[in-house]
Protein backbone atom coordinates (compact mmCIF):
# COMPACT_ATOMS: atom_id res chain seq x y z
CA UNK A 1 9.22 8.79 -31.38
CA UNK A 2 8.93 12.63 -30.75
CA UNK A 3 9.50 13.54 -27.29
CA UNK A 4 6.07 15.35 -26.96
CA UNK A 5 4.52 11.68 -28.08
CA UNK A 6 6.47 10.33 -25.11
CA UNK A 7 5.30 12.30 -22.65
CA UNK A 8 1.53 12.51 -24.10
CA UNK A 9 1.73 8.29 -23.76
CA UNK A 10 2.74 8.36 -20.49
CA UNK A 11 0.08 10.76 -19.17
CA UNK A 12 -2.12 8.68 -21.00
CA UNK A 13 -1.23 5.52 -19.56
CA UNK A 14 -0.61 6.79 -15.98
CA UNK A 15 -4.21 8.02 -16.13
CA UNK A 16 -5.63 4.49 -17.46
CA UNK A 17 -4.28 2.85 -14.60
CA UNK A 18 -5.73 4.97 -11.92
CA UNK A 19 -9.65 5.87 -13.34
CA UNK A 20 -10.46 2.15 -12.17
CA UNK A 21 -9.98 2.44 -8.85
CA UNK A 22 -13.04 3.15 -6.86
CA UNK A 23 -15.46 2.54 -9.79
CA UNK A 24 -17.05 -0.89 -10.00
CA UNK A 25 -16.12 -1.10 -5.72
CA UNK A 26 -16.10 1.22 -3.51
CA UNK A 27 -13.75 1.29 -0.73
CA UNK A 28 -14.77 3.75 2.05
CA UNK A 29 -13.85 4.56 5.76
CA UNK A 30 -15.95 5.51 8.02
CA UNK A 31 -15.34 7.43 11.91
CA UNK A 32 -17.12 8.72 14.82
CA UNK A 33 -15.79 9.92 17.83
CA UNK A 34 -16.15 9.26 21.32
CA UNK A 35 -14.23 11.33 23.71
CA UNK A 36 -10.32 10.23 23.02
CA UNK A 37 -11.28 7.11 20.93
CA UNK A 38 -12.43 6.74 17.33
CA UNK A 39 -14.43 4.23 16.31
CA UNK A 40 -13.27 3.63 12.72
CA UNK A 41 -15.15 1.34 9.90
CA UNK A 42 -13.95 0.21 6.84
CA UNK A 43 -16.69 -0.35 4.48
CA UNK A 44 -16.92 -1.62 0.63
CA UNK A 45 -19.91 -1.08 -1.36
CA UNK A 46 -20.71 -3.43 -5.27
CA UNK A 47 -21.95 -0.30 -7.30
CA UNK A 48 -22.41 -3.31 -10.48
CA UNK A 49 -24.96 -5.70 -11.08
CA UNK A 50 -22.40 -8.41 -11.24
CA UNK A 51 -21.30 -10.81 -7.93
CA UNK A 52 -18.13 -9.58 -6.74
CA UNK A 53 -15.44 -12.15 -5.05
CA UNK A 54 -12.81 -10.07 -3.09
CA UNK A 55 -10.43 -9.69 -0.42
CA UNK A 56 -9.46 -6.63 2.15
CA UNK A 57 -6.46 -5.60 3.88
CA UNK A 58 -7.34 -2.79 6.14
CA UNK A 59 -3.93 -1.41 8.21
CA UNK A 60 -3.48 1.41 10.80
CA UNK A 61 -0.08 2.69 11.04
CA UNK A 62 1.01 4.92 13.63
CA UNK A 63 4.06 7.10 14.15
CA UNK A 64 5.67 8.46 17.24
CA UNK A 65 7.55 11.51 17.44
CA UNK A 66 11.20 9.68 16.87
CA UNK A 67 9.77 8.38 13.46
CA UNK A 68 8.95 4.83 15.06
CA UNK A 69 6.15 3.00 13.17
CA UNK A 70 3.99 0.74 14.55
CA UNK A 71 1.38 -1.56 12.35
CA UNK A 72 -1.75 -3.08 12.91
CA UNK A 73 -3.28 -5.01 10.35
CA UNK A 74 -7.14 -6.94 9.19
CA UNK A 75 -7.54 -8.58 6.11
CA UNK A 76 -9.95 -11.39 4.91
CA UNK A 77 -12.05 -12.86 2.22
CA UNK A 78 -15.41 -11.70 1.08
CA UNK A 79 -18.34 -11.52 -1.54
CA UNK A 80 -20.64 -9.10 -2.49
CA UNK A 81 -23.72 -8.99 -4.13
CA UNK A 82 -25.00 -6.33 -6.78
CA UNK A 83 -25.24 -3.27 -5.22
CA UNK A 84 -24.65 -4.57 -2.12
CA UNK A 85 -22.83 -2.81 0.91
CA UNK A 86 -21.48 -4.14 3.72
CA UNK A 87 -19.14 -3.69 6.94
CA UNK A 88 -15.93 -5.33 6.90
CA UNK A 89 -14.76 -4.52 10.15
CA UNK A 90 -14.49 -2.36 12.63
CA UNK A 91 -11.80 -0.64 15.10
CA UNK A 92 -11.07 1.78 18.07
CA UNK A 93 -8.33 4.35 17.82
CA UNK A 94 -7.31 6.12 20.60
CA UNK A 95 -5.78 9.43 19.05
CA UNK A 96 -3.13 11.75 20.67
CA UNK A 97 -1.80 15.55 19.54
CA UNK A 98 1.89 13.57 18.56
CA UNK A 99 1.51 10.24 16.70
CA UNK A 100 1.03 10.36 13.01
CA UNK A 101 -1.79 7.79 12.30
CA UNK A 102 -2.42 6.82 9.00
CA UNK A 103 -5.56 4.42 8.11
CA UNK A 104 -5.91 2.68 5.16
CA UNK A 105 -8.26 0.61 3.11
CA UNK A 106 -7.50 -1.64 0.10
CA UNK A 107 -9.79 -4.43 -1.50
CA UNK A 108 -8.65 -6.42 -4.52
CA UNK A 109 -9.97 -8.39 -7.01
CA UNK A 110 -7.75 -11.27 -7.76
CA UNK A 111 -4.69 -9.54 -7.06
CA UNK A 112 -5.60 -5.91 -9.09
CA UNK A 113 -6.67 -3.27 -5.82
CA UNK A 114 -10.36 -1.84 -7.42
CA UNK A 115 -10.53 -0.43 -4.24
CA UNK A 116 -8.96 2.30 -1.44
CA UNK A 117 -9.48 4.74 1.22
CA UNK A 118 -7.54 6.76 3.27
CA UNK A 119 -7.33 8.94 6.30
CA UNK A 120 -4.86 10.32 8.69
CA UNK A 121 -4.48 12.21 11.89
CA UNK A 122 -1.70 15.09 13.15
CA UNK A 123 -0.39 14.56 9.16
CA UNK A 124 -0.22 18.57 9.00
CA UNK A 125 2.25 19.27 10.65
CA UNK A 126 4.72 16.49 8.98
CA UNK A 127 3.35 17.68 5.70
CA UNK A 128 4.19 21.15 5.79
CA UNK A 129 8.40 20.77 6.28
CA UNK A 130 8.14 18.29 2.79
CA UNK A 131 9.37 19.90 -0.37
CA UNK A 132 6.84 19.97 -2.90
CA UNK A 133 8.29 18.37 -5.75
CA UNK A 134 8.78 15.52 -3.32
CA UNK A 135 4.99 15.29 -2.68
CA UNK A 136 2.68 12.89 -4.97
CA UNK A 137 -0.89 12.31 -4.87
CA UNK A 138 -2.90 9.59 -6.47
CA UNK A 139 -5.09 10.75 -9.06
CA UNK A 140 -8.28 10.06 -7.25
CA UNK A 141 -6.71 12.76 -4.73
CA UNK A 142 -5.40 9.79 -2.40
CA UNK A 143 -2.23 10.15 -0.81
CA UNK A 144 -0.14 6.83 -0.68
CA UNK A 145 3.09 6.81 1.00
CA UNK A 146 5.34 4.49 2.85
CA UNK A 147 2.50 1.68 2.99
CA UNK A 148 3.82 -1.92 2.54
CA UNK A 149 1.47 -4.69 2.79
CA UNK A 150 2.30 -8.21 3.41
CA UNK A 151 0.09 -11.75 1.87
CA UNK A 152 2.74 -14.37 3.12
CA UNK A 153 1.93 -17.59 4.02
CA UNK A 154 4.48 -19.11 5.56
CA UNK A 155 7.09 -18.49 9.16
CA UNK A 156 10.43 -17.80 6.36
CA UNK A 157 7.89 -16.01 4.58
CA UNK A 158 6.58 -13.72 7.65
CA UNK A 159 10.13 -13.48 8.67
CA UNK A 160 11.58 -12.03 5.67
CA UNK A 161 8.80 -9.50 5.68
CA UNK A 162 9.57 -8.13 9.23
CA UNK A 163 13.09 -7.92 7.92
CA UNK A 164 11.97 -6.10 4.86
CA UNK A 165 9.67 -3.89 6.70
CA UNK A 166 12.38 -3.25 8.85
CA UNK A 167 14.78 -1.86 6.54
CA UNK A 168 12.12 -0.02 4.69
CA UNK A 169 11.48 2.08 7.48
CA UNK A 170 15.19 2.84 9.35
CA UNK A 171 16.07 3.72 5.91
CA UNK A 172 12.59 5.98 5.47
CA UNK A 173 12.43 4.93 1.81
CA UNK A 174 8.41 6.67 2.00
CA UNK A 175 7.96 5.61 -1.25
CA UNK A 176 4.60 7.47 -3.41
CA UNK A 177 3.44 3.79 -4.16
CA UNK A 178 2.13 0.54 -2.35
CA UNK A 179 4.84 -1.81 -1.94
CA UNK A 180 3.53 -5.30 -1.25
CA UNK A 181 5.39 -8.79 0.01
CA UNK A 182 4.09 -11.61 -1.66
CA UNK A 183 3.97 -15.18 -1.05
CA UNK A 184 3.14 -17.89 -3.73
CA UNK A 185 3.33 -21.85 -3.59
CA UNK A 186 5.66 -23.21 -6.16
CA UNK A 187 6.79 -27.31 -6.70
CA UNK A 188 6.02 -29.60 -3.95
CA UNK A 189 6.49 -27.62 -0.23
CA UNK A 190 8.46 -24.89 -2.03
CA UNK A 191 7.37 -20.63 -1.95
CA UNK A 192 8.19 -18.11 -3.66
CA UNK A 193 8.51 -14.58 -2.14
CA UNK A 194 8.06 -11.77 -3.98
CA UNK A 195 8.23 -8.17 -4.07
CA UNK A 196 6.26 -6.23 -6.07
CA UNK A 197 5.20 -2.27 -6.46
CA UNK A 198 2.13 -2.18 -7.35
CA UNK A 199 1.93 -5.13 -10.57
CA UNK A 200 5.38 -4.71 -11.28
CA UNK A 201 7.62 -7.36 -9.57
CA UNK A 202 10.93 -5.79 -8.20
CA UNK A 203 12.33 -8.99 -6.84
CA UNK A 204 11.27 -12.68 -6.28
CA UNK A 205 13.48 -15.77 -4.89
CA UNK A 206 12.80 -18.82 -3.31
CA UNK A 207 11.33 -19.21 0.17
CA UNK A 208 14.00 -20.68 2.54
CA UNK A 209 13.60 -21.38 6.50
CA UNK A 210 17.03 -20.11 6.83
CA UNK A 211 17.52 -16.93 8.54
CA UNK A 212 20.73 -15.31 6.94
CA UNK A 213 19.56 -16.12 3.70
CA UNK A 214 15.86 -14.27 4.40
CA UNK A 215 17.75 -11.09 6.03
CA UNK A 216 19.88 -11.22 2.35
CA UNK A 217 17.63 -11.34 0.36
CA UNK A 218 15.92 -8.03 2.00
CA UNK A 219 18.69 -6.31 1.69
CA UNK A 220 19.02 -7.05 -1.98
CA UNK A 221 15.23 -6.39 -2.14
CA UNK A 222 15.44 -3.14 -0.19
CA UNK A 223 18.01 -1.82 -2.75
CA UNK A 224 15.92 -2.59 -5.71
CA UNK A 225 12.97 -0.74 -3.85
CA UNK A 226 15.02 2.50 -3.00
CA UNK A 227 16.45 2.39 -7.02
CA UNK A 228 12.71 2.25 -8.28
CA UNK A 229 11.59 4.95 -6.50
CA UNK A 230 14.84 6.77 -7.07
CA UNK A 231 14.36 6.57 -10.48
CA UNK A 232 10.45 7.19 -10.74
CA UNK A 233 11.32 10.46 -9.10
CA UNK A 234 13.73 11.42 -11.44
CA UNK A 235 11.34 10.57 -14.30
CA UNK A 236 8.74 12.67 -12.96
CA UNK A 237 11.08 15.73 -12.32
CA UNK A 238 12.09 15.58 -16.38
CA UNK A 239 8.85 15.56 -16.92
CA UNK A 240 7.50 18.64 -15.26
CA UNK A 241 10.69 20.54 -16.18
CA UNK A 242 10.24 19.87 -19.87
């Protein structure tokens, strides 16, 4: 295939999987302040005339000045009507001229996000001492970095995402897309963990309540992580220099 065809395809397709976002749902935050706080709201709004079954993770993360990340995280089940709106919940932020604090909004149908917001506090000042090839935006104008979300359901299943997590940020992998750690039920009492970026799955193994085996397994996952995005960089440099 001609190089020029290449290229053309992959604009094409990158573009196909990003106009449905924000479309059929509407994912929006909402603040107001008060003094030091901010009272945020994460809202979602059915713009179809079709009942809509979904589910929400909204997460705050805040950084301190010696790159330290904290996480605090909502998520639940929900329906809406057509064109309905509704609030699905609501939190207090107390803000300070140091901590980066990034909010963020996702709702999913089945396990496709139709949905996101985002907004963030003291980013500017991070921003500005990033190179600009190493910048990427979503193409709703969205800025996605460094967010992991976690739908476990078990304790070796919450413990291999803390050690995950973990590693993902001491090794400040900031990846441009949402990495998520996933948790299925397989045969009889058995899991199985996965780790995917976006829809693609980067690794997946069998949910163990043994501790050495868990804190393996991230570091096999972690590599496979840093690779992707290693390599989607590099793809998207060629690009722009051809």
């Amino acid at each position: 295939m001609n190089f020029k065809l290449i290229i053309l395809f992959l604009l094409i397709v990158q573009f196909s999987n990003g106009q449905f976002t924000n479309t059929d749902v509407i994912a929006k935050i909402k603040t107001e302040s008060i003094d030091d706080i901010i009272s945020v709201s994460a809202e979602a709004t059915n713009s179809t005339e079709v009942y809509k079954s979904l589910k929400y993770t909204f997460s705050i993360f805040r950084t301190d000045l010696d790159n330290n990340v904290t996480k605090n995280n909502q998520e639940g089940r929900f329906t809406l009507e057509a064109n309905e709106q509704k609030n699905l919940a609501t939190v207090s932020v107390g803000v300070d001229e140091t901590d980066k604090i990034v909010i963020l909004l996702l709702i999913y149908e089945e396990e496709t996000i139709v949905g996101k917001d985002r907004i963030a506090f003291n980013e500017e000042a991070k921003a500005k001492k990033k190179k600009k090839e190493e910048e990427y935006t979503e193409d709703d104008g969205i800025e996605l970095k460094g967010i992991v979300i976690e739908e476990t359901k078990t304790k070796p299943g919450k413990d291999f995402y803390e050690f995950f997590y973990n590693s993902y940020t001491l090794n400040r992998i900031n990846g441009s897309k949402i990495v998520g750690v996933y948790e299925k039920l397989s045969f009889g009492r058995s899991t199985i963990i996965q780790v995917k970026i976006e829809d693609k799955v980067i690794h997946e193994f069998l949910g163990k309540p043994d501790i050495e085996y868990l804190e393996r397994m991230s570091k096999f996952s972690i590599r496979r992580v840093y690779k992707y995005f290693k390599d989607l960089k590099k793809q998207k440099r060629d690009i722009f220099q051809y």
